[in-house]
Structures are given as C-alpha cells and as structure tokens.
C-alpha atoms as a PDB file:
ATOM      1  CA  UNK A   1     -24.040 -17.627  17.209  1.00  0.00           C
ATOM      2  CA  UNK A   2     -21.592 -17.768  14.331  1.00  0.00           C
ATOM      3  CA  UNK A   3     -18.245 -18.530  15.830  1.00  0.00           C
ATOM      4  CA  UNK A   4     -15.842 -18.378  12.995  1.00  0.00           C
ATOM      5  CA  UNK A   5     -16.786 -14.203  13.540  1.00  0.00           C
ATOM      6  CA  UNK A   6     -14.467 -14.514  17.014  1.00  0.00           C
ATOM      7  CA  UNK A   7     -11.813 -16.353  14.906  1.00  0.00           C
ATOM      8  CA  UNK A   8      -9.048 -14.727  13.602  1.00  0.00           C
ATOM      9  CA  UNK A   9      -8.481 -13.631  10.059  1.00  0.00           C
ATOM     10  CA  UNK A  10      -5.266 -14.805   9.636  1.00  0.00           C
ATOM     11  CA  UNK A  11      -3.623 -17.000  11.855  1.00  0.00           C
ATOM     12  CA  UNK A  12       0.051 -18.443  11.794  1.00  0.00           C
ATOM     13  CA  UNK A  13       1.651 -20.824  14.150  1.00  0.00           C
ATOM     14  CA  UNK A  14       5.276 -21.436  14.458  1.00  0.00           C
ATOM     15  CA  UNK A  15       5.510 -21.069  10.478  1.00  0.00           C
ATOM     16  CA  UNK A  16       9.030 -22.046   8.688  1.00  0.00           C
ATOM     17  CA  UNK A  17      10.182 -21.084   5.230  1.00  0.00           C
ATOM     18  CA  UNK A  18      13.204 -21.843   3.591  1.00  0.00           C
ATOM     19  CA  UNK A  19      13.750 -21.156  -0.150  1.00  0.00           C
ATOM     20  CA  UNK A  20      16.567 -22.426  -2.401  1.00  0.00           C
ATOM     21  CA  UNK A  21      18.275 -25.582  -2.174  1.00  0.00           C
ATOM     22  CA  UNK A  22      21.419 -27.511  -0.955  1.00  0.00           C
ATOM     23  CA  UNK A  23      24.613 -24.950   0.028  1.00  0.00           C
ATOM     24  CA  UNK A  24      21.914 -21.913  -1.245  1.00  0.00           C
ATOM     25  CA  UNK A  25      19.244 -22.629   0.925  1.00  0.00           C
ATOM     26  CA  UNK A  26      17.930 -19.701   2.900  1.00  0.00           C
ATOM     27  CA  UNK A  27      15.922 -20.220   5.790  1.00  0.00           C
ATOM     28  CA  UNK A  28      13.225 -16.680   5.203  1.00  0.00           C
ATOM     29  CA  UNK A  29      10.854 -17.539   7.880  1.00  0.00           C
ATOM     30  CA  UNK A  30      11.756 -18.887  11.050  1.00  0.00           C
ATOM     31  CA  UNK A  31       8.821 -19.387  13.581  1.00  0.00           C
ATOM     32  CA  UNK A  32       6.154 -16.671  12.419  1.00  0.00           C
ATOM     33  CA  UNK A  33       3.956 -16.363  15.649  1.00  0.00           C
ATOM     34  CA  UNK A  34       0.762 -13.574  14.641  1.00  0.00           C
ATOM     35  CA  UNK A  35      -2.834 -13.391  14.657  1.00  0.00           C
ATOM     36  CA  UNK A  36      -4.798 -10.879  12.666  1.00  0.00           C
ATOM     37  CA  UNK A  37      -8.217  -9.159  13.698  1.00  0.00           C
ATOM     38  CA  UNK A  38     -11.051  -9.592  11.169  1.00  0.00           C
ATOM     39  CA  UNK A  39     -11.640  -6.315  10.315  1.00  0.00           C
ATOM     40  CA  UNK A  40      -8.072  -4.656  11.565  1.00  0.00           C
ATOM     41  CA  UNK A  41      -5.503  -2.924   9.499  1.00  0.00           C
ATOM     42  CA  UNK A  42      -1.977  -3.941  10.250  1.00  0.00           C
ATOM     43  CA  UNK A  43       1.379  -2.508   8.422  1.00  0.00           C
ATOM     44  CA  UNK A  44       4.250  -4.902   8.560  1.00  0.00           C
ATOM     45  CA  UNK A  45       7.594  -3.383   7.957  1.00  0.00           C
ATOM     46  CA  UNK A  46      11.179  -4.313   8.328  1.00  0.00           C
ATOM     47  CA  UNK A  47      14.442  -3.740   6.466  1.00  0.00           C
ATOM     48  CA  UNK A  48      15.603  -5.237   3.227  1.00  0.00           C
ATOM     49  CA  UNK A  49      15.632  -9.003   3.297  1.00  0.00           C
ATOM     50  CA  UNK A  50      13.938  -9.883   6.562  1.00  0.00           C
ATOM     51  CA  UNK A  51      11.155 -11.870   5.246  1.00  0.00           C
ATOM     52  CA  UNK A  52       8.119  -9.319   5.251  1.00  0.00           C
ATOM     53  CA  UNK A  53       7.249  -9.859   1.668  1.00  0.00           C
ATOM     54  CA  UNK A  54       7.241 -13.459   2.032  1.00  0.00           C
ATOM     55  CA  UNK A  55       5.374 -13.552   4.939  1.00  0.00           C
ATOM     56  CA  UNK A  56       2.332 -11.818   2.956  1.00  0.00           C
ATOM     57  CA  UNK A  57       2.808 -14.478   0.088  1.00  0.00           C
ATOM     58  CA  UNK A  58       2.694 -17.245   3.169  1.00  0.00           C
ATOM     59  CA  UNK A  59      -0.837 -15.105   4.017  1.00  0.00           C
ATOM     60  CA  UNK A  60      -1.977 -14.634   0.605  1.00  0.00           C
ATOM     61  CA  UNK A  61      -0.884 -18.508  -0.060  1.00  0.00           C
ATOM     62  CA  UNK A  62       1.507 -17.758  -3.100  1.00  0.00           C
ATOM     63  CA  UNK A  63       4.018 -19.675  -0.747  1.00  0.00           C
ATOM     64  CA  UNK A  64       3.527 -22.814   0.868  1.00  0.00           C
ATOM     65  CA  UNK A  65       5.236 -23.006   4.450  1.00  0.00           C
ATOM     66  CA  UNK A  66       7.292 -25.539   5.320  1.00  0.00           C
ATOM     67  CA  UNK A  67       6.124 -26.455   8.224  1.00  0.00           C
ATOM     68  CA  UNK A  68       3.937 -24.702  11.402  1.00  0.00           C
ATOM     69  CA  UNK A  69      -0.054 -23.188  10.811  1.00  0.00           C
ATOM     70  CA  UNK A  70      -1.267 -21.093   8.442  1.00  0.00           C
ATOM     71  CA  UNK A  71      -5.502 -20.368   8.598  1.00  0.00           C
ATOM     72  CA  UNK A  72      -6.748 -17.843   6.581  1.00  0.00           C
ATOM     73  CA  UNK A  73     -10.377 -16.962   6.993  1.00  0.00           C
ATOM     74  CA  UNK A  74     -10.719 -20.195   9.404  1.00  0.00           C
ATOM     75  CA  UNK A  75      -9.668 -22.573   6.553  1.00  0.00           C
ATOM     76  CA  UNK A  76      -6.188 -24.376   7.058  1.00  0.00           C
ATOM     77  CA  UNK A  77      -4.106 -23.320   3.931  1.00  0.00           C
ATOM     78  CA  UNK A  78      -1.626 -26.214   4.199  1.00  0.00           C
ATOM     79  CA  UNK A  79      -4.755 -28.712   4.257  1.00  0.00           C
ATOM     80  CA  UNK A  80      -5.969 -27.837   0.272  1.00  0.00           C
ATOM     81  CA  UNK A  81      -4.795 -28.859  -2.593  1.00  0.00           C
ATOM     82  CA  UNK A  82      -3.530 -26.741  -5.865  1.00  0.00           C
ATOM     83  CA  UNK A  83      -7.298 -26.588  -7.088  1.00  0.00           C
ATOM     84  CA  UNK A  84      -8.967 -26.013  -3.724  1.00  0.00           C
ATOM     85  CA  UNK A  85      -6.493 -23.731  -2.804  1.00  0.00           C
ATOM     86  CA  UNK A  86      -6.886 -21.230  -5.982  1.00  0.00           C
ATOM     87  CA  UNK A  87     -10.535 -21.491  -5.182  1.00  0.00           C
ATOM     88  CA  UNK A  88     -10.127 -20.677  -2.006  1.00  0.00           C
ATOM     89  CA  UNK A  89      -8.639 -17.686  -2.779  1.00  0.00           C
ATOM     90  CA  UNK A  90     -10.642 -16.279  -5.201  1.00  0.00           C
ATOM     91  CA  UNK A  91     -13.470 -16.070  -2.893  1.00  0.00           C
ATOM     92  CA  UNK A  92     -11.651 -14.561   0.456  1.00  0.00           C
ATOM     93  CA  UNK A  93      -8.390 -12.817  -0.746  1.00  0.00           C
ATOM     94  CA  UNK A  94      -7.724 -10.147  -2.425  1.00  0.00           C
ATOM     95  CA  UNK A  95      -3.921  -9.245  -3.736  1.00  0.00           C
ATOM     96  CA  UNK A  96      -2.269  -5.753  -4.462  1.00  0.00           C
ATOM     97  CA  UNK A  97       1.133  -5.904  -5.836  1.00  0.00           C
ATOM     98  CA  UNK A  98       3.703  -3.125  -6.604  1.00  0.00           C
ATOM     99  CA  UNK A  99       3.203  -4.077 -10.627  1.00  0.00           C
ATOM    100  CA  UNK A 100      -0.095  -4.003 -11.640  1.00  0.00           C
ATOM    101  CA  UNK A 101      -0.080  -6.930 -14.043  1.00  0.00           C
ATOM    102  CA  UNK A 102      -3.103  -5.697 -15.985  1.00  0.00           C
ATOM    103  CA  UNK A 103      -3.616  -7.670 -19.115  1.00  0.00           C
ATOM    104  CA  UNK A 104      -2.147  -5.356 -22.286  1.00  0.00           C
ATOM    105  CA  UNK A 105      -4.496  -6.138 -24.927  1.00  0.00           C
ATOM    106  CA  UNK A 106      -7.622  -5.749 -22.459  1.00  0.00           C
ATOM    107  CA  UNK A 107      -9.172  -2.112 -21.620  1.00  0.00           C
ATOM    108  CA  UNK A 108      -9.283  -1.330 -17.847  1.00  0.00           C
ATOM    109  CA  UNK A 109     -13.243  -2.285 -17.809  1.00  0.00           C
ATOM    110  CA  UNK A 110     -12.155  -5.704 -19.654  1.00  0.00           C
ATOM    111  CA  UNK A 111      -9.221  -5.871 -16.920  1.00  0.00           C
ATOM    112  CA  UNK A 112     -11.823  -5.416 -13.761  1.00  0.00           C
ATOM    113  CA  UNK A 113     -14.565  -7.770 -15.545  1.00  0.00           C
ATOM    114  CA  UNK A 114     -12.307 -10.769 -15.884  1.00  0.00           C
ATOM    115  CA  UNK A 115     -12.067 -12.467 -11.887  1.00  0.00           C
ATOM    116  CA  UNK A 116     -16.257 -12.616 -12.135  1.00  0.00           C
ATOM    117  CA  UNK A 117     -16.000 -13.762 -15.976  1.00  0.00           C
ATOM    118  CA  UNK A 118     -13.986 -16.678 -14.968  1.00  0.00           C
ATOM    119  CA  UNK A 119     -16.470 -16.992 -12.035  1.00  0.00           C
ATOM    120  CA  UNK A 120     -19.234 -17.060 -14.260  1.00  0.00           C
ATOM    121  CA  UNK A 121     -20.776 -14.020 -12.925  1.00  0.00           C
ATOM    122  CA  UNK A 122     -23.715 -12.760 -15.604  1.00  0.00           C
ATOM    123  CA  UNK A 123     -23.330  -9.250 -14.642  1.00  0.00           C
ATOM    124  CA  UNK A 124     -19.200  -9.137 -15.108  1.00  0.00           C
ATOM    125  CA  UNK A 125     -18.549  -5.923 -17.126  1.00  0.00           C
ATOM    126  CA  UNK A 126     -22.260  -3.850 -15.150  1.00  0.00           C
ATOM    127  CA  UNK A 127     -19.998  -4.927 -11.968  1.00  0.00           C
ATOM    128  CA  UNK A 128     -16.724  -3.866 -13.261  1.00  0.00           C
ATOM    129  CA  UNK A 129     -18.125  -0.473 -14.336  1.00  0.00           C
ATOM    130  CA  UNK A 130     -19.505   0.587 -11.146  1.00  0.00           C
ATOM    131  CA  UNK A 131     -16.379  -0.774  -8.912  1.00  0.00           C
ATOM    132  CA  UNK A 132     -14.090   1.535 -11.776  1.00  0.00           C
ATOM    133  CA  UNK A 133     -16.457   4.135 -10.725  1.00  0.00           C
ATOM    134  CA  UNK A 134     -16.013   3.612  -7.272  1.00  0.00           C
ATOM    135  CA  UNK A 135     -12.043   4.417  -7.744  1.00  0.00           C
ATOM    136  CA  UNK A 136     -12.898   7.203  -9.554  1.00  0.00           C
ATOM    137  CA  UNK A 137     -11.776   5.820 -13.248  1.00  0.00           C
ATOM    138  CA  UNK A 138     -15.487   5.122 -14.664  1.00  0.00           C
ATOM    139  CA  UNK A 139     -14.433   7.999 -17.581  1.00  0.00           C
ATOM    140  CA  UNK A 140     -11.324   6.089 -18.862  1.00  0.00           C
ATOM    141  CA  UNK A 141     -12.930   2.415 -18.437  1.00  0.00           C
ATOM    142  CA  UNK A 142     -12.207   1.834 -22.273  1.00  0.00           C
ATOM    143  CA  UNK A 143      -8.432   2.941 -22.619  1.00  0.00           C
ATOM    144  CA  UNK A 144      -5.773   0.082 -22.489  1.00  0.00           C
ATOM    145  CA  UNK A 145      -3.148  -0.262 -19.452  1.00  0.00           C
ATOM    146  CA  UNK A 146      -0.443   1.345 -22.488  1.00  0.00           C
ATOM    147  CA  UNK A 147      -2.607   4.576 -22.354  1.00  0.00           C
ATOM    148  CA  UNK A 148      -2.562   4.805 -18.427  1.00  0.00           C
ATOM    149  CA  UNK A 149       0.218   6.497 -16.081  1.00  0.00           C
ATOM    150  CA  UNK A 150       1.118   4.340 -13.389  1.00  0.00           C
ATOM    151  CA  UNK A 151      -1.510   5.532 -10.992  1.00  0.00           C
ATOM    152  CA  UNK A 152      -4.237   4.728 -13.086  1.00  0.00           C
ATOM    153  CA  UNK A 153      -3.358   1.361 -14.024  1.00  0.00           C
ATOM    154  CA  UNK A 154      -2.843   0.894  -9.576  1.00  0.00           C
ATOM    155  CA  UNK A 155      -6.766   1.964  -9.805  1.00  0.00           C
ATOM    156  CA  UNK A 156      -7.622  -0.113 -12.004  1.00  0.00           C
ATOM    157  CA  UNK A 157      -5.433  -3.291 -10.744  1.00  0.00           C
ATOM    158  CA  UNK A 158      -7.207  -2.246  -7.234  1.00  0.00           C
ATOM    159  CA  UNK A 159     -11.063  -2.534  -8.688  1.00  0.00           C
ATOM    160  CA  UNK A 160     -10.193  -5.396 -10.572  1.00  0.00           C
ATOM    161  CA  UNK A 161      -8.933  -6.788  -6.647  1.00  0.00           C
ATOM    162  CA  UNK A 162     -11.997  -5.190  -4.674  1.00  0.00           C
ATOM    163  CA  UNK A 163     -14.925  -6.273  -7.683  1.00  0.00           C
ATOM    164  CA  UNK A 164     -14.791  -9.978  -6.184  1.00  0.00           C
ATOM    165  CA  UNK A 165     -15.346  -8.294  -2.891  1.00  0.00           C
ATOM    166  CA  UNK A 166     -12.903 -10.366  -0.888  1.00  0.00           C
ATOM    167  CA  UNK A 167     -12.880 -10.786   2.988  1.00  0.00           C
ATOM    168  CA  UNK A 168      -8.890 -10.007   3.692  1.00  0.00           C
ATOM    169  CA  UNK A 169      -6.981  -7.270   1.250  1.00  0.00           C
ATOM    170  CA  UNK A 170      -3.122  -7.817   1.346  1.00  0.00           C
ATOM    171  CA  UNK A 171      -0.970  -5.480  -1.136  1.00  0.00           C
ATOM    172  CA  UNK A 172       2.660  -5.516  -0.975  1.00  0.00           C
ATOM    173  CA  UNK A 173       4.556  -2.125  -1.309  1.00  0.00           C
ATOM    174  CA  UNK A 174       1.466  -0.972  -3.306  1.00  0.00           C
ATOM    175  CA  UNK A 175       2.836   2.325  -4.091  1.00  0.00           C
ATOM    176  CA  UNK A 176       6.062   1.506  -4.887  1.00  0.00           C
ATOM    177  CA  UNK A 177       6.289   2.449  -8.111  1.00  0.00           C
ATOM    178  CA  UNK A 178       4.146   5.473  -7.991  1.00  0.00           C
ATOM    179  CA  UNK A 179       5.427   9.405  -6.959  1.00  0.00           C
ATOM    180  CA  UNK A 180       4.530  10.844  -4.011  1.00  0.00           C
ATOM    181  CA  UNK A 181       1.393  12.312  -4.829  1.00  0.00           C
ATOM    182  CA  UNK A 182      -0.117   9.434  -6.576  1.00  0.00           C
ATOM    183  CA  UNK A 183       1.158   7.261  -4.188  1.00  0.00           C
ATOM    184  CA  UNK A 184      -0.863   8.901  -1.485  1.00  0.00           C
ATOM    185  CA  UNK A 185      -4.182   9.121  -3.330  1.00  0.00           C
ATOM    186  CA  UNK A 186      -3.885   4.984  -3.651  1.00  0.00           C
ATOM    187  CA  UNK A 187      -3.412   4.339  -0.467  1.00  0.00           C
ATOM    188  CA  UNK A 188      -6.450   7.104   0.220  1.00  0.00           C
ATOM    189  CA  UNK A 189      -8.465   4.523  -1.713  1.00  0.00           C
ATOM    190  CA  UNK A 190      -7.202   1.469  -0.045  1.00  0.00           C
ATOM    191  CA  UNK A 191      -8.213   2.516   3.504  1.00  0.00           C
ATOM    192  CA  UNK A 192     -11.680   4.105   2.156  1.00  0.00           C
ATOM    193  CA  UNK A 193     -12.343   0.646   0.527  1.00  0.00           C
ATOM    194  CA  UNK A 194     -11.369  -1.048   3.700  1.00  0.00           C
ATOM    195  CA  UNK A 195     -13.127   0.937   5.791  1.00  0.00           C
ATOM    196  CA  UNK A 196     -16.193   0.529   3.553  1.00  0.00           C
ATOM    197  CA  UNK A 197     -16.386  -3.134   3.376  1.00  0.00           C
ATOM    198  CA  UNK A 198     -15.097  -3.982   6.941  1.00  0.00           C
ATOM    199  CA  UNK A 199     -12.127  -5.968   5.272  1.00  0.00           C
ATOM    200  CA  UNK A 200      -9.121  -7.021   6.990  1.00  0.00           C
ATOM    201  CA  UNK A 201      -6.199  -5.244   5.178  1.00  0.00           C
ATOM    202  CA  UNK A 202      -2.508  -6.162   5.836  1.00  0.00           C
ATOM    203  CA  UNK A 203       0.453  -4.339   4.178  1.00  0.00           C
ATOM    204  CA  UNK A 204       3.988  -4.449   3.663  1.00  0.00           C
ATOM    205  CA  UNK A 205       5.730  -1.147   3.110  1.00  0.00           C
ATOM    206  CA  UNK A 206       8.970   0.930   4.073  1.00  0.00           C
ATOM    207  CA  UNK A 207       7.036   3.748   4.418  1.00  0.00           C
ATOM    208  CA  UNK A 208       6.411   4.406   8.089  1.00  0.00           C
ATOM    209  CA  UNK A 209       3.967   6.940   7.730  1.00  0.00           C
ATOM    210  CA  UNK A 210       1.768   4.477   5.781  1.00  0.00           C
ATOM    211  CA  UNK A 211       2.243   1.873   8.597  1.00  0.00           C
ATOM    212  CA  UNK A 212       1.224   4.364  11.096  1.00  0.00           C
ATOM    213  CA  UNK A 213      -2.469   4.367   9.836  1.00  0.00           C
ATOM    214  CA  UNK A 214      -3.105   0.921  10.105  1.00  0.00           C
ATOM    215  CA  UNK A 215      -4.927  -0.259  13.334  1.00  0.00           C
ATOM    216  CA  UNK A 216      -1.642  -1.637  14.180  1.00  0.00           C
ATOM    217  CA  UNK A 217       1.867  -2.317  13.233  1.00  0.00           C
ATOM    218  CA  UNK A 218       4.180  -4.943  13.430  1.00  0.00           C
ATOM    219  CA  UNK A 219       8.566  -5.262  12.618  1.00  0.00           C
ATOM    220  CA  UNK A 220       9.965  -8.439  11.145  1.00  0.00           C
ATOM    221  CA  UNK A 221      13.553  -8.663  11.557  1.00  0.00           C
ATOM    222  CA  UNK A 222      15.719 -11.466  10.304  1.00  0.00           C
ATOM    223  CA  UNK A 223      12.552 -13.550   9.705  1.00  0.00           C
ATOM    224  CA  UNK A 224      11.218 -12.979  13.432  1.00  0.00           C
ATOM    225  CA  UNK A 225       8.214 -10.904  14.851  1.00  0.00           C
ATOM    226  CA  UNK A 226       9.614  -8.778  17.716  1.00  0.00           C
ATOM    227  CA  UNK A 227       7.675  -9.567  20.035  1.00  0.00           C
ATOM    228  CA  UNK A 228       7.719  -8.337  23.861  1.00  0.00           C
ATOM    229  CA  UNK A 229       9.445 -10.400  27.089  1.00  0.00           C
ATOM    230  CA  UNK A 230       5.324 -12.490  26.939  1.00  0.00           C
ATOM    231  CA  UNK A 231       5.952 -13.285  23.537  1.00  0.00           C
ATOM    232  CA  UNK A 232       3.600 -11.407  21.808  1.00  0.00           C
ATOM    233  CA  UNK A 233       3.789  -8.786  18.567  1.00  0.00           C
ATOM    234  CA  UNK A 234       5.132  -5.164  19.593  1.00  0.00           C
ATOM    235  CA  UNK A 235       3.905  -2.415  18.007  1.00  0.00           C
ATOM    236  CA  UNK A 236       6.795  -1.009  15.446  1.00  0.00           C
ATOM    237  CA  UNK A 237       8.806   1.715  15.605  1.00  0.00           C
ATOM    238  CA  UNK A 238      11.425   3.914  14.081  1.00  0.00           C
ATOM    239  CA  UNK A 239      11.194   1.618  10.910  1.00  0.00           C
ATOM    240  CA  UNK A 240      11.906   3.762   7.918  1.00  0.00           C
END
C-alpha cells in the first residue's frame, strides 16, 4: 500500500515568519499549526494584515519560514534548495494570483503552452489548446492578454496553472480584481477543475460566501489559527 496517500497534503508545524529587519521587523506568522486533506477544499480568511496571504506563499513556497515544518505533498520544503525547490514546484503546485501575470507579447495559447515548453513537453501548444478549451476560451486562444477583459485573461492564467496538472491548487484572492459576475464564473471553474482532478485546493479570500464552499474553512487572526480549547483548527465564521 502506498502510504504517502494517508499523508497530508500540506502540513505545517509550529511555523514562524518574520519579515523586515531591525526596529521594522514584523513577526507575520507566529506558530502556524494545520494539516490539509489531499483532496479537500479549505478557504482561509481573516482580516487585513493577519498573515493569510503569507501563509499561502509559506504553502506555495514563495516564502521560506523561519523556523517550524512545512511538507507539501510529503516533501519537506525547508530541506531543498533554490533549484530543487522550483522543481519541486512545478510538478505538484499550482498558483492563482489576483493579477494574472500573463506574458504581453504572447497570445493566450502561447501563455498556457509555456510551463510544458520549459518542461520539454513535445505536445506543449496540442495541450494548451485543449486545457483553453476546457475553460471555455478555445475560440480566443490567439488574441493577446491586451485584447482580453479581466476575466478572460483569469481563464487563461488558470489553464496555463491547471495544463501542468498539479497535485495542490492554491490561488490567493483570485477574483479580486474581477466584478461580481465574472468573479463568480472563475471560481465556478476553479471548483469544477478541482473536483475533476481530485486536487487539493486552498484559498485565501474575504469573501465568505466563497469560503463557505470549500470542504472546510479556517480564520487566521493576528498570525494565529483559532483553534478550539484541544488545539485544533475551528471552522470560521462571521468573517466578511
């Protein structure tokens, strides 16, 4: 039997982060206790400046704790260097940010092809045309991110994130710049994806409606989990 299936996703231990230096320093994270569910969907929300954003850079491993446990898809984050690490996460993570940071002078089927180009993947753009297709953008595959409203370049930033078929899906605010509307026909997308693929997806947003259809929901306040009087994550509520 394959054991790593009974680990956790993501995994932190007593994880620390401070950013800034000297009389500026800022202690963000201060003794992150969680485990993640392969497979669940967890919203993390919390006010302005308690830390939630930077605890899904400490998961996606855009920031390096300080000191505690961070395992992300049973490897030890804090154990791999630069190189190992980038490698690392090209293969298991996949990252949705509130700006879509599509390349300009690419066209959205260019934009998607690029992760399995720089994998060396022979199939890159056949790939990239059926996972545009899959967000429903296969018609406007050869228009540049200039030509797209902000939805549509969030559809294509999230094909060019699900094409490498990754094993955990963390976005941060990922409609934040969108309406309403749009905003709900992403996040439509997100969970059918998820859903599809049996990937673990973990979110940060203020919206508590959007938290309320993960699997489960967490509150960071002042760079703490609440937890309950046995220590362990509460489900959030009343966050807005």
């Amino acid at each position: 039997m394959d054991q790593s299936v009974d680990q956790p996703a993501i995994s932190l231990r007593d994880v620390h982060l401070s950013l800034g230096a000297g009389a500026a320093q800022v202690h963000i994270l201060k003794g992150i206790d969680l485990n993640i569910a392969r497979g669940q969907s967890v919203g993390i929300i919390g006010p302005s400046g308690s830390g939630k954003s930077t605890l899904l850079m400490v998961m996606a491993g855009l920031e390096s704790a300080d000191s505690g446990k961070v395992r992300v898809a049973g490897t030890d984050l804090m154990g791999l260097s630069e190189d190992e690490l980038a490698r690392f996460l090209r293969q298991h993570v996949g990252i949705v940010f509130q700006s879509f940071h599509l390349i300009p002078n690419m066209t959205a089927l260019e934009n998607v092809a690029v992760p399995l180009e720089l994998a060396g993947e022979p199939c890159a753009f056949a790939r990239a045309r059926d996972e545009l297709a899959v967000v429903g953008f296969q018609d406007r595959a050869n228009h540049y991110p200039g030509q797209l409203s902000g939805g549509e370049q969030q559809r294509v930033a999230m094909a060019r994130v699900l094409v490498g078929e990754p094993e955990i899906l963390i976005a941060d605010e990922p409609t934040g710049n969108l309406d309403e509307t749009t905003g709900s026909t992403i996040i439509d997308l997100m969970f059918a994806a998820q859903a599809r693929r049996d990937v673990t997806l973990v979110l940060v947003t203020h919206d508590r409606g959007l938290a309320d259809r993960c699997t489960t929901s967490v509150r960071i306040h002042s760079g703490l989990i609440d937890t309950d009087h046995a220590g362990r994550p509460v489900a959030a509520s009343g966050e807005r």
